[in-house]
Protein backbone atom coordinates (compact mmCIF):
# COMPACT_ATOMS: atom_id res chain seq x y z
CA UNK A 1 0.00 0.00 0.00
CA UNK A 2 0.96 3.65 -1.08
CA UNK A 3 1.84 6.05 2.33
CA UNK A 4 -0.84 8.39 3.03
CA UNK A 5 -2.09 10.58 5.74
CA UNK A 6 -4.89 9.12 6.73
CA UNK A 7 -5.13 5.37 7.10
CA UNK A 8 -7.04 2.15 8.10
CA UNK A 9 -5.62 -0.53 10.19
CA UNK A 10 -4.91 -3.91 8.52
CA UNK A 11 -5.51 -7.03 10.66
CA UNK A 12 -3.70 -10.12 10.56
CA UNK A 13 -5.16 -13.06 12.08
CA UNK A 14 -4.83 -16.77 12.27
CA UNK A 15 -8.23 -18.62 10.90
CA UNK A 16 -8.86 -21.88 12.02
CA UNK A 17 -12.64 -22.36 10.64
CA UNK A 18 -14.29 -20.21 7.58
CA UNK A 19 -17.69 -21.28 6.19
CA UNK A 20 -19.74 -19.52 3.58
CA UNK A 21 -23.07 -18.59 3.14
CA UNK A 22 -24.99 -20.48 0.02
CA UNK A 23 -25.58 -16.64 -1.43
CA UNK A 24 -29.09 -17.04 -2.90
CA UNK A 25 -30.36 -14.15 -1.25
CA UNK A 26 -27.20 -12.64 -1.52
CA UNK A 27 -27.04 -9.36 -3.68
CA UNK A 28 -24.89 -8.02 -6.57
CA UNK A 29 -23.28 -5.22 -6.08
CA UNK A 30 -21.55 -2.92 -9.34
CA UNK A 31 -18.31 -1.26 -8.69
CA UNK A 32 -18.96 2.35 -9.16
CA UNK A 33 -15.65 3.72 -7.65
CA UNK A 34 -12.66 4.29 -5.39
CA UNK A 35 -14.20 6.28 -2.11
CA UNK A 36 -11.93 9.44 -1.38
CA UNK A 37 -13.47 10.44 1.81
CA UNK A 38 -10.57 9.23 3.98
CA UNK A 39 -8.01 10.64 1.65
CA UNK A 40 -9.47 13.73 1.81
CA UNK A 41 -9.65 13.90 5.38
CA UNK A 42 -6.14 13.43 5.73
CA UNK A 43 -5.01 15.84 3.13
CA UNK A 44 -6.70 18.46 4.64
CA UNK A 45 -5.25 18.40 7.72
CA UNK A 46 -1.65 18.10 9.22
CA UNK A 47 0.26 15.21 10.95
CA UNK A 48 0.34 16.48 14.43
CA UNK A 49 -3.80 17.56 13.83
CA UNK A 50 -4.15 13.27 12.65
CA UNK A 51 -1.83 12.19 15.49
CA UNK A 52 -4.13 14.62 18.03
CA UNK A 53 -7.59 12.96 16.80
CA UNK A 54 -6.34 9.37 16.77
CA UNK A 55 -5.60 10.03 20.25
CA UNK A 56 -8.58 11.24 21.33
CA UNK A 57 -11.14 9.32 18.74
CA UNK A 58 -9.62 6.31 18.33
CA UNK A 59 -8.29 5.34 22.30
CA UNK A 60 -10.59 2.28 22.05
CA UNK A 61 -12.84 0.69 19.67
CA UNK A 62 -16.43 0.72 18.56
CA UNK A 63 -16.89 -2.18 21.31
CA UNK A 64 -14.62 -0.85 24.40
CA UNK A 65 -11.37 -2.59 23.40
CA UNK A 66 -8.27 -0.93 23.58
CA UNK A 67 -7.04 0.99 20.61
CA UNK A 68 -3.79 -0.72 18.57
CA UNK A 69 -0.47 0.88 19.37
């Protein structure tokens, strides 16, 4: 991935078990485009402004856990 100013946290995780769902009621879905929301976010404002919201916004996660480092 390309640096940028604002970003999203990638995951890595061990699977034991997947399954899959037999999609029938499953919708298709068109590609319309990229989304530049983030981007723009993050080009609009500087690296200590980022670094100051993470801190404050992003402590802990939609469900209480604690933020990664």
């Amino acid at each position: 991935f390309e640096p940028r100013g604002a970003v999203r946290s990638i995951i890595v995780a061990d699977i034991d078990r997947t399954s899959t769902s037999c999609g029938f009621a499953v919708p298709y879905m068109d590609f319309v485009s990229e989304r530049d929301t983030l981007a723009d976010w993050g080009e609009a404002r500087t690296d200590d402004e980022i670094a100051q919201y993470w801190a404050t916004k992003n402590a802990v996660s939609i469900d209480g856990l604690p933020a990664l480092s």
